[in-house]
PDB file of N, CA and C in Angstrom:
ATOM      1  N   UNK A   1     -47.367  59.409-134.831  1.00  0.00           N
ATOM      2  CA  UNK A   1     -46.831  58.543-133.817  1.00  0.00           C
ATOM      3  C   UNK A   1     -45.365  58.294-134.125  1.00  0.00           C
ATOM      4  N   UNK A   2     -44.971  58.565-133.257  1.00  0.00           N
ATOM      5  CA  UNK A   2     -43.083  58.169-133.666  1.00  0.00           C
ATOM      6  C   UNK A   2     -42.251  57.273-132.748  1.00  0.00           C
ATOM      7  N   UNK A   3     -41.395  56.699-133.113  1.00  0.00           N
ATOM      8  CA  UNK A   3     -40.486  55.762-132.555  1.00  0.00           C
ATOM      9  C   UNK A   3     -39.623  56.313-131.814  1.00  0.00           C
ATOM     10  N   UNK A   4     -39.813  56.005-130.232  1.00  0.00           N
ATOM     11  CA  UNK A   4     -38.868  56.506-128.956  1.00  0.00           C
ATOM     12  C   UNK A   4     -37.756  55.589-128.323  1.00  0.00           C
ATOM     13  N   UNK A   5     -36.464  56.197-128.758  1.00  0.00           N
ATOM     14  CA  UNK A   5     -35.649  55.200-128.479  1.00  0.00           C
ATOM     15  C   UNK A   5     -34.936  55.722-127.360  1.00  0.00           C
ATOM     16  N   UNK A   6     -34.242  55.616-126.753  1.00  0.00           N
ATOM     17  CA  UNK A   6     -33.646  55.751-125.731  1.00  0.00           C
ATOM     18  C   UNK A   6     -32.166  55.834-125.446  1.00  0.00           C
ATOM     19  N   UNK A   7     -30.972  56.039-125.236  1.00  0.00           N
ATOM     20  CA  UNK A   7     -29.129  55.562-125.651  1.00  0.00           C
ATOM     21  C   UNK A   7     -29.582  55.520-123.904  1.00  0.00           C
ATOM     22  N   UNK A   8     -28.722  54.620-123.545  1.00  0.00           N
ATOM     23  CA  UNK A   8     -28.520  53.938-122.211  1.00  0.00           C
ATOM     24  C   UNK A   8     -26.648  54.347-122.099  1.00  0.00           C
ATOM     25  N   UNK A   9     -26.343  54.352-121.156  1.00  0.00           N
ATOM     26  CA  UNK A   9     -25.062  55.008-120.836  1.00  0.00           C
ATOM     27  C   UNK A   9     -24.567  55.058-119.435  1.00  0.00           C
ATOM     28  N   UNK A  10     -23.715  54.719-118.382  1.00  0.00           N
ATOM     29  CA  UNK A  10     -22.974  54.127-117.024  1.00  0.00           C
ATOM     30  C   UNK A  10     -23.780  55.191-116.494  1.00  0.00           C
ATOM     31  N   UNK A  11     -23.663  56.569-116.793  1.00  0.00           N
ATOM     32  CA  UNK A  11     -24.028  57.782-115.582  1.00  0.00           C
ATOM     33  C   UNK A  11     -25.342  57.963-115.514  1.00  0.00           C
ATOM     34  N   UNK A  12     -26.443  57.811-116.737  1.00  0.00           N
ATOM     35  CA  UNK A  12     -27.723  57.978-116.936  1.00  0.00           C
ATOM     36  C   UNK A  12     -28.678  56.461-115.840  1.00  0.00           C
ATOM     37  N   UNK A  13     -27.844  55.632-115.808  1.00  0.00           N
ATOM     38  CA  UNK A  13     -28.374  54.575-115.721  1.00  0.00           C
ATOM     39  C   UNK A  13     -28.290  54.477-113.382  1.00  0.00           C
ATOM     40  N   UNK A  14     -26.884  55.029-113.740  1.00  0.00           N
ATOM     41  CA  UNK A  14     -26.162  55.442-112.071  1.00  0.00           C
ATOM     42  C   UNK A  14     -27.300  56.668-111.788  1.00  0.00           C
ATOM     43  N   UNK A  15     -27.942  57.456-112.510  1.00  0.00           N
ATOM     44  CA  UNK A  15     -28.291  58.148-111.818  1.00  0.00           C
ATOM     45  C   UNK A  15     -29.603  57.978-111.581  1.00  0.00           C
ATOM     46  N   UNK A  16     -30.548  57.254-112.089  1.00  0.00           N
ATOM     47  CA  UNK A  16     -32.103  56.948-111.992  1.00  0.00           C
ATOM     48  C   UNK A  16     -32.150  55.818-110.857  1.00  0.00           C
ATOM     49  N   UNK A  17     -30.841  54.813-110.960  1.00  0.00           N
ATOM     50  CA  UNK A  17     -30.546  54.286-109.444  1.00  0.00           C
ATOM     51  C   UNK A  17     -30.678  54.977-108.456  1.00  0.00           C
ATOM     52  N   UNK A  18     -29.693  55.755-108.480  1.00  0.00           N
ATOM     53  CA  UNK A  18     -29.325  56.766-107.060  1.00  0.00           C
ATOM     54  C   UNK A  18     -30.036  57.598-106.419  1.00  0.00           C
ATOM     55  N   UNK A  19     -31.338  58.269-107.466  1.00  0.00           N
ATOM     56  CA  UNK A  19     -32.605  58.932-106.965  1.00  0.00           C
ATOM     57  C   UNK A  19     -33.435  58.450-107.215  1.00  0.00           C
ATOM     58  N   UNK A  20     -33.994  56.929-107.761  1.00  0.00           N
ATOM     59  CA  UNK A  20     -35.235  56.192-107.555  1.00  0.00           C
ATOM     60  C   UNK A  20     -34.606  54.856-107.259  1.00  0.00           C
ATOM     61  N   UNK A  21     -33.990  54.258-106.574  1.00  0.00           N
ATOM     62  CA  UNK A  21     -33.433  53.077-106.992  1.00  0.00           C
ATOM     63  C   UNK A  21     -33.756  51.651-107.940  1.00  0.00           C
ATOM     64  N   UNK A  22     -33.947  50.927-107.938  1.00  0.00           N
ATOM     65  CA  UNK A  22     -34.345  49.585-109.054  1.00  0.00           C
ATOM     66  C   UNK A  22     -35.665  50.454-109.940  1.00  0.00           C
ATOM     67  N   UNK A  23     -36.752  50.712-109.201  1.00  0.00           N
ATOM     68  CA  UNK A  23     -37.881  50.788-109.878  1.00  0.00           C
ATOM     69  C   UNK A  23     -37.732  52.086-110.807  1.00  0.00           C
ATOM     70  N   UNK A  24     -36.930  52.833-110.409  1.00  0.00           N
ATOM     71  CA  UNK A  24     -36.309  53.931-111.703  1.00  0.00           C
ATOM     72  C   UNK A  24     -35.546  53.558-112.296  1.00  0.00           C
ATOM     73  N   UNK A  25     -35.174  52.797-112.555  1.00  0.00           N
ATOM     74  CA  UNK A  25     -34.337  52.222-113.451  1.00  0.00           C
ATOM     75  C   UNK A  25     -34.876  51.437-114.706  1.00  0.00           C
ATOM     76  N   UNK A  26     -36.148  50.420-113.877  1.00  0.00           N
ATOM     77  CA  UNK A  26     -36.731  49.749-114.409  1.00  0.00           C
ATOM     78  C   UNK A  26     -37.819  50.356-115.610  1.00  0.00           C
ATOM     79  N   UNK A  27     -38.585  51.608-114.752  1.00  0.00           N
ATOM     80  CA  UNK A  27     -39.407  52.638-115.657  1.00  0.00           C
ATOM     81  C   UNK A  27     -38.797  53.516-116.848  1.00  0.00           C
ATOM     82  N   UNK A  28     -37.158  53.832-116.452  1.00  0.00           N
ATOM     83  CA  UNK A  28     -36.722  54.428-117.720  1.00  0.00           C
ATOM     84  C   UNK A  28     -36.189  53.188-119.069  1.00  0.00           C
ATOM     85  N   UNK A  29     -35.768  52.177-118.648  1.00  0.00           N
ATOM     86  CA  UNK A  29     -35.662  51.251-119.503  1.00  0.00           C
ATOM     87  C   UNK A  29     -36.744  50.346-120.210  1.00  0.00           C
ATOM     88  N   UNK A  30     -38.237  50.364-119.770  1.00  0.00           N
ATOM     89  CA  UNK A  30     -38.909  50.079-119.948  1.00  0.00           C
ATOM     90  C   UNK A  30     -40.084  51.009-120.888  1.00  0.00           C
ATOM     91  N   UNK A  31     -39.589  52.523-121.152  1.00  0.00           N
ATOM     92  CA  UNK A  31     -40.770  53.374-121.673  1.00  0.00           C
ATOM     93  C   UNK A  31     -40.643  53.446-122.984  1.00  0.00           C
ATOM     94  N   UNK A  32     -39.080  53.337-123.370  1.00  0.00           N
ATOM     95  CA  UNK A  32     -38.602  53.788-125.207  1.00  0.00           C
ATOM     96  C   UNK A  32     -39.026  52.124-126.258  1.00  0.00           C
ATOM     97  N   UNK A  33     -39.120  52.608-127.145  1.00  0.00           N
ATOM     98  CA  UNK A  33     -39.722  51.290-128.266  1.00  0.00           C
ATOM     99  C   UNK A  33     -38.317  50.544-128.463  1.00  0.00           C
ATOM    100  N   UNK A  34     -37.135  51.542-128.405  1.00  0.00           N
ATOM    101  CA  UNK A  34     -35.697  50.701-128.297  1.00  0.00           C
ATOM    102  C   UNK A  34     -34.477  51.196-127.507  1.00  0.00           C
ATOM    103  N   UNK A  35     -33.793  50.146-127.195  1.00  0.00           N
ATOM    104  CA  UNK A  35     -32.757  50.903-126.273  1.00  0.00           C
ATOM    105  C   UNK A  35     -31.477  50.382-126.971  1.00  0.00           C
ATOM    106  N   UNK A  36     -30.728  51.372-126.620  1.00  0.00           N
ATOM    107  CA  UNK A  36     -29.188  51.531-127.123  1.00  0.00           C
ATOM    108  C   UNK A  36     -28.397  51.939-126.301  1.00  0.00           C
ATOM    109  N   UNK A  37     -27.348  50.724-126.217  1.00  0.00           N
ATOM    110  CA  UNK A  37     -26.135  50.793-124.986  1.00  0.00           C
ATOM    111  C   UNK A  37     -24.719  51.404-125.125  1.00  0.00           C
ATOM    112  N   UNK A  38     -24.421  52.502-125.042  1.00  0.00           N
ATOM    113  CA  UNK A  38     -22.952  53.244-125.181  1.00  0.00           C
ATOM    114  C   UNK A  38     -21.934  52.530-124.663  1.00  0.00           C
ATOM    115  N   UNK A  39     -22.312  51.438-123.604  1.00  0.00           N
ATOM    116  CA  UNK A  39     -20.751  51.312-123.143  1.00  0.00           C
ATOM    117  C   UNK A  39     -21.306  49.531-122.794  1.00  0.00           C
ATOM    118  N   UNK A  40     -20.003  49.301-121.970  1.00  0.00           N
ATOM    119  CA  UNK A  40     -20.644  47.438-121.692  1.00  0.00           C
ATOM    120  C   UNK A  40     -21.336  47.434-120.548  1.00  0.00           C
ATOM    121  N   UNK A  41     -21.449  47.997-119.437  1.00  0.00           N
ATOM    122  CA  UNK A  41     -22.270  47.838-118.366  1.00  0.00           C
ATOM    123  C   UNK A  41     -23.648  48.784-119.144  1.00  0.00           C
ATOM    124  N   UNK A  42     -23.795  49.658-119.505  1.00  0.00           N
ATOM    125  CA  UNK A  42     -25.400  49.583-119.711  1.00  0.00           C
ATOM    126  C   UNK A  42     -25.786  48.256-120.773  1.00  0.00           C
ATOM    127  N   UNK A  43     -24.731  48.229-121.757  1.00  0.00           N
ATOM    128  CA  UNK A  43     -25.149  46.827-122.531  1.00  0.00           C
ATOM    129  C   UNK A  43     -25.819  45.867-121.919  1.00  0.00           C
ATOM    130  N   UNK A  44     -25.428  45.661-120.486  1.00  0.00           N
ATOM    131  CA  UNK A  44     -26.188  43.776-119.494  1.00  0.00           C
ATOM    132  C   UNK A  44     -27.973  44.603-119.217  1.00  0.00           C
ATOM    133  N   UNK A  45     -28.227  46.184-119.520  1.00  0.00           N
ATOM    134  CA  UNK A  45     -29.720  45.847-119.289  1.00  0.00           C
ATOM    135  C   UNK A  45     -30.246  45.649-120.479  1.00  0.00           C
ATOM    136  N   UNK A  46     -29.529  45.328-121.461  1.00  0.00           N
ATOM    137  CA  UNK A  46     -30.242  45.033-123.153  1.00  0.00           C
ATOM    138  C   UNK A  46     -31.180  43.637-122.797  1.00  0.00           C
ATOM    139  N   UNK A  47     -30.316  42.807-121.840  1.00  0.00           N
ATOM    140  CA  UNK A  47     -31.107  41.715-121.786  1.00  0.00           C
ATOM    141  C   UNK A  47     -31.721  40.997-120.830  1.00  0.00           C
ATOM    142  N   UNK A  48     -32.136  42.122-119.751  1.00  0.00           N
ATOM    143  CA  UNK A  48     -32.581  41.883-118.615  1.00  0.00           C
ATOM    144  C   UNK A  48     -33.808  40.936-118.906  1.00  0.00           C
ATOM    145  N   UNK A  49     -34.127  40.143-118.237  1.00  0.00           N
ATOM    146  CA  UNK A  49     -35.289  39.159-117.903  1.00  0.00           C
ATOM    147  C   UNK A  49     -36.119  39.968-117.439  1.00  0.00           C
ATOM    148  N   UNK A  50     -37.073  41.293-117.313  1.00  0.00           N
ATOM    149  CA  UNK A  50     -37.908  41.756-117.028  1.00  0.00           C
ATOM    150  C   UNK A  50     -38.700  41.206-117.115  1.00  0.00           C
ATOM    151  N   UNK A  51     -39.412  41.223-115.669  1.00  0.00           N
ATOM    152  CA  UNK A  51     -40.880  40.234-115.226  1.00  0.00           C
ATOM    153  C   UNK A  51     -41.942  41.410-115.152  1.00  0.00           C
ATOM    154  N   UNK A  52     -43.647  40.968-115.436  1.00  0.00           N
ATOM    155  CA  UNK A  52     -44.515  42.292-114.684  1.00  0.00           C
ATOM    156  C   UNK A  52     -45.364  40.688-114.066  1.00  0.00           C
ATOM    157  N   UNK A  53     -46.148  41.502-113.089  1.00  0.00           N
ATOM    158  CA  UNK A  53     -47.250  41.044-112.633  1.00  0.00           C
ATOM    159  C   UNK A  53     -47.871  42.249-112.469  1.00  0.00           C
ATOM    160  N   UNK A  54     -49.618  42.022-112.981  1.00  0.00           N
ATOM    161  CA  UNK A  54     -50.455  42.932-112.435  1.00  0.00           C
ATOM    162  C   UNK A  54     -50.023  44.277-112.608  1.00  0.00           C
ATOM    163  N   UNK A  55     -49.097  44.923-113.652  1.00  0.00           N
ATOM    164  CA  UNK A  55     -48.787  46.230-113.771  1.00  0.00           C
ATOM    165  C   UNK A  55     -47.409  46.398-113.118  1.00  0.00           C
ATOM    166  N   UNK A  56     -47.284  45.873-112.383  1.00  0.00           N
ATOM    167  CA  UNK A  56     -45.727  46.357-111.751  1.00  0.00           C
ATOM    168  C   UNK A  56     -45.060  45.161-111.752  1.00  0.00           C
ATOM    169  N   UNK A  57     -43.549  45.482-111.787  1.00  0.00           N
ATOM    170  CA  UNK A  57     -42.329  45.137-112.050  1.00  0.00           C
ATOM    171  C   UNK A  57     -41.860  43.704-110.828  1.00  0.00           C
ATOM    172  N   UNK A  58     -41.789  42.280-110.805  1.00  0.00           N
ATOM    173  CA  UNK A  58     -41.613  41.535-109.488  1.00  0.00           C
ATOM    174  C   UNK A  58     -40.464  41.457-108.880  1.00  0.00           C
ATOM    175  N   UNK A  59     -40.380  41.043-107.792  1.00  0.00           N
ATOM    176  CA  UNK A  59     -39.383  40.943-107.249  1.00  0.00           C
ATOM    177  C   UNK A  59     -38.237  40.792-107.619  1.00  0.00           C
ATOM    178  N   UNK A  60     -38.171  40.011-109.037  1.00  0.00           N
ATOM    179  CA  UNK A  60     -37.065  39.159-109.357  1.00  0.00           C
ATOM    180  C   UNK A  60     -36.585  40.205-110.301  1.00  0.00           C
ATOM    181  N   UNK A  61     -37.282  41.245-110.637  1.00  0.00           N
ATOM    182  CA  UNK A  61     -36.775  42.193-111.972  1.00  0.00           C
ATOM    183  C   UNK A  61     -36.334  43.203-111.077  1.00  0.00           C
ATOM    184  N   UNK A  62     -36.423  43.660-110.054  1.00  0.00           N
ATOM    185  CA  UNK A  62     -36.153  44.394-109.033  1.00  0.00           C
ATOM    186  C   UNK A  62     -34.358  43.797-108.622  1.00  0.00           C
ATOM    187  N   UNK A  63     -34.551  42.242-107.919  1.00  0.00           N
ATOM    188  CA  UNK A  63     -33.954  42.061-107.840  1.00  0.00           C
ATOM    189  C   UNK A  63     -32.445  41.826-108.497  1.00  0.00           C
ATOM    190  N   UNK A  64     -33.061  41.683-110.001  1.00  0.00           N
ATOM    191  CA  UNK A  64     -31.468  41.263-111.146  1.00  0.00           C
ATOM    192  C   UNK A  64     -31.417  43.417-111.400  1.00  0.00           C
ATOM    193  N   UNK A  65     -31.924  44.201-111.405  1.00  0.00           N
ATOM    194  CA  UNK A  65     -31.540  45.684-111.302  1.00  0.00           C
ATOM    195  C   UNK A  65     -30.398  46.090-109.966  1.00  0.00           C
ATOM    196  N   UNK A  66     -30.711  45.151-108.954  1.00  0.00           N
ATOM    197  CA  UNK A  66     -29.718  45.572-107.259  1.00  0.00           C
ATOM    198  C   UNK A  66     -28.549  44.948-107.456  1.00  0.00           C
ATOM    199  N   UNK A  67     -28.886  43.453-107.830  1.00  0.00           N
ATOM    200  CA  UNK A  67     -27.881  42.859-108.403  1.00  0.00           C
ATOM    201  C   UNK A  67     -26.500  43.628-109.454  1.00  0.00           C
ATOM    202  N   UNK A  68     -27.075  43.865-110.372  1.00  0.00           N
ATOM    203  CA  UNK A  68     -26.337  44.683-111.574  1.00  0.00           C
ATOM    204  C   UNK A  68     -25.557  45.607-110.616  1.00  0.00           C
ATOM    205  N   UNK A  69     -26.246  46.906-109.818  1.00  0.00           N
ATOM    206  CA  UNK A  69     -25.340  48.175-109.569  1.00  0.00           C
ATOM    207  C   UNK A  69     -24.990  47.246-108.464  1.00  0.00           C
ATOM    208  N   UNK A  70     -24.643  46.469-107.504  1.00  0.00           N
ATOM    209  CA  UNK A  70     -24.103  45.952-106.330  1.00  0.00           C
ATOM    210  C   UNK A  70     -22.557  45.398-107.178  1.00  0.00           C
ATOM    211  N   UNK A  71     -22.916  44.734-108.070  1.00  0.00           N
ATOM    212  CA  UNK A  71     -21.931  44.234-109.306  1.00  0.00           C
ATOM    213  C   UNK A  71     -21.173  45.332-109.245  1.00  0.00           C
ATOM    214  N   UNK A  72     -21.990  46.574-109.884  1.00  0.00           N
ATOM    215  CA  UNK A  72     -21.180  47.614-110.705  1.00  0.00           C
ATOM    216  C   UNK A  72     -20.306  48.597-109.475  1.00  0.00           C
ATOM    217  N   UNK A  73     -20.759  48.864-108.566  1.00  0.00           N
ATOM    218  CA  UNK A  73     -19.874  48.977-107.048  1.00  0.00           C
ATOM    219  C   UNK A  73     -18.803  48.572-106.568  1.00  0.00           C
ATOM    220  N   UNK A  74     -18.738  47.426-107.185  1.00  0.00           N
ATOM    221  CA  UNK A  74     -17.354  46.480-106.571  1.00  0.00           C
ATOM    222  C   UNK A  74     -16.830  45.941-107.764  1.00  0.00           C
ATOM    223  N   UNK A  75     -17.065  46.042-108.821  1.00  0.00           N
ATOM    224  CA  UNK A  75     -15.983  45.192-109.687  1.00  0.00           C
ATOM    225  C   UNK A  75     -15.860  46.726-111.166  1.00  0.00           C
ATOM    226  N   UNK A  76     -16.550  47.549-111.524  1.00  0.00           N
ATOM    227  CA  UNK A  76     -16.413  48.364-112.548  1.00  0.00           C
ATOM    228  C   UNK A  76     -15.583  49.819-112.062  1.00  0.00           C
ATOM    229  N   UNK A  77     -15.460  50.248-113.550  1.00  0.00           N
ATOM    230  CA  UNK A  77     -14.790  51.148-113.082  1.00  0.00           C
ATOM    231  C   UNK A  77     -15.317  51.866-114.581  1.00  0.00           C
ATOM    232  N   UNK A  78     -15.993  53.185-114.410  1.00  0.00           N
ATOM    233  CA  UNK A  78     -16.230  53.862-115.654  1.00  0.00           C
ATOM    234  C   UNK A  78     -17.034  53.170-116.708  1.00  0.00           C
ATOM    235  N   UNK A  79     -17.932  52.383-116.442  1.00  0.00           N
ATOM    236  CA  UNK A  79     -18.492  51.381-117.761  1.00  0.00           C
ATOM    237  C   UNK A  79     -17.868  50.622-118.193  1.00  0.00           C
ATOM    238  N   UNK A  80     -16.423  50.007-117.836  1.00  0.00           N
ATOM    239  CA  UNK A  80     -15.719  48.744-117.763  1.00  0.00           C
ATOM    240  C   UNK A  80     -15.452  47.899-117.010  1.00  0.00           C
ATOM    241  N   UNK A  81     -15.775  46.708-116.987  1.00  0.00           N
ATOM    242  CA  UNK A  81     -15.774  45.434-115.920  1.00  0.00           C
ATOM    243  C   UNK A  81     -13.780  45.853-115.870  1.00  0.00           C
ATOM    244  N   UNK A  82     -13.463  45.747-114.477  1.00  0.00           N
ATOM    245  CA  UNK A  82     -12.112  45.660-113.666  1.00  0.00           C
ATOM    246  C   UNK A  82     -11.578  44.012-114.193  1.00  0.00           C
ATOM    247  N   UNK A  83     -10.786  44.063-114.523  1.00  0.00           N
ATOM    248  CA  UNK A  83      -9.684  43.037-114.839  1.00  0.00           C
ATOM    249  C   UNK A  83      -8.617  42.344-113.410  1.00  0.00           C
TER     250      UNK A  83
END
Protein backbone atom coordinates (compact mmCIF):
# COMPACT_ATOMS: atom_id res chain seq x y z
CA UNK A 1 0.00 0.00 0.00
CA UNK A 2 1.64 3.32 -0.72
CA UNK A 3 1.19 6.94 -0.06
CA UNK A 4 -0.51 9.04 -3.04
CA UNK A 5 0.26 12.46 -3.07
CA UNK A 6 -0.65 14.70 -5.52
CA UNK A 7 1.51 18.54 -6.54
CA UNK A 8 -1.47 20.88 -7.29
CA UNK A 9 -0.38 23.65 -9.76
CA UNK A 10 -2.61 26.97 -11.67
CA UNK A 11 -2.90 24.82 -15.11
CA UNK A 12 -3.64 21.26 -13.60
CA UNK A 13 -6.19 22.71 -11.39
CA UNK A 14 -7.58 25.26 -14.64
CA UNK A 15 -7.84 22.30 -16.40
CA UNK A 16 -10.09 19.67 -14.39
CA UNK A 17 -12.27 23.00 -14.06
CA UNK A 18 -12.58 23.58 -17.65
CA UNK A 19 -13.50 19.88 -18.61
CA UNK A 20 -15.40 18.82 -15.44
CA UNK A 21 -16.09 21.95 -13.72
CA UNK A 22 -16.26 22.21 -9.57
CA UNK A 23 -16.96 18.47 -9.19
CA UNK A 24 -13.57 17.71 -11.09
CA UNK A 25 -11.86 19.61 -9.26
CA UNK A 26 -13.25 18.50 -6.17
CA UNK A 27 -12.56 14.54 -7.11
CA UNK A 28 -8.92 15.27 -8.08
CA UNK A 29 -8.19 17.10 -4.84
CA UNK A 30 -9.93 14.83 -2.84
CA UNK A 31 -8.30 11.21 -4.06
CA UNK A 32 -4.30 11.70 -2.99
CA UNK A 33 -3.43 11.01 0.96
CA UNK A 34 -1.59 14.60 0.44
CA UNK A 35 -1.59 17.56 -1.57
CA UNK A 36 1.11 19.94 -2.50
CA UNK A 37 0.72 23.47 -3.85
CA UNK A 38 3.40 24.88 -6.50
CA UNK A 39 2.21 28.24 -6.63
CA UNK A 40 -0.32 30.61 -4.36
CA UNK A 41 -3.57 30.11 -6.10
CA UNK A 42 -3.46 26.29 -5.97
CA UNK A 43 -2.17 26.92 -2.28
CA UNK A 44 -6.20 28.45 -1.26
CA UNK A 45 -7.37 24.62 -2.13
CA UNK A 46 -4.94 23.38 0.77
CA UNK A 47 -7.69 24.65 2.88
CA UNK A 48 -10.83 24.34 1.38
CA UNK A 49 -13.78 23.62 3.84
CA UNK A 50 -14.81 20.50 1.94
CA UNK A 51 -18.29 19.32 2.91
CA UNK A 52 -19.78 15.52 1.89
CA UNK A 53 -23.22 14.49 2.44
CA UNK A 54 -24.29 11.02 1.63
CA UNK A 55 -21.17 10.42 -0.69
CA UNK A 56 -21.14 13.51 -2.66
CA UNK A 57 -19.65 16.80 -2.38
CA UNK A 58 -22.63 19.88 -1.09
CA UNK A 59 -23.46 22.70 -2.40
CA UNK A 60 -21.31 24.80 -0.41
CA UNK A 61 -18.00 22.79 -1.46
CA UNK A 62 -19.14 23.18 -4.99
CA UNK A 63 -19.83 26.46 -4.33
CA UNK A 64 -16.30 27.87 -2.51
CA UNK A 65 -14.56 25.67 -5.93
CA UNK A 66 -16.82 28.48 -8.51
CA UNK A 67 -16.02 30.92 -6.18
CA UNK A 68 -12.09 30.35 -6.29
CA UNK A 69 -11.83 30.15 -10.42
CA UNK A 70 -14.55 33.22 -10.74
CA UNK A 71 -11.79 34.90 -8.28
CA UNK A 72 -9.05 33.49 -10.39
CA UNK A 73 -10.72 35.06 -13.81
CA UNK A 74 -10.75 38.46 -12.72
CA UNK A 75 -8.12 39.24 -10.32
CA UNK A 76 -4.93 36.50 -11.18
CA UNK A 77 -2.65 36.36 -13.51
CA UNK A 78 -0.36 33.09 -13.90
CA UNK A 79 -0.80 31.74 -10.20
CA UNK A 80 -0.38 35.27 -8.79
CA UNK A 81 -3.08 37.36 -7.15
CA UNK A 82 -2.89 40.98 -9.48
CA UNK A 83 -1.74 43.86 -7.36
Amino acid sequence: MGFNKRFLNTESLKYQYDTGGALAVINYISKPDALISTDEFSGLFLSLPLKWHEGEPTEYSIKCIDELFWNYKHHWTDGKRNK
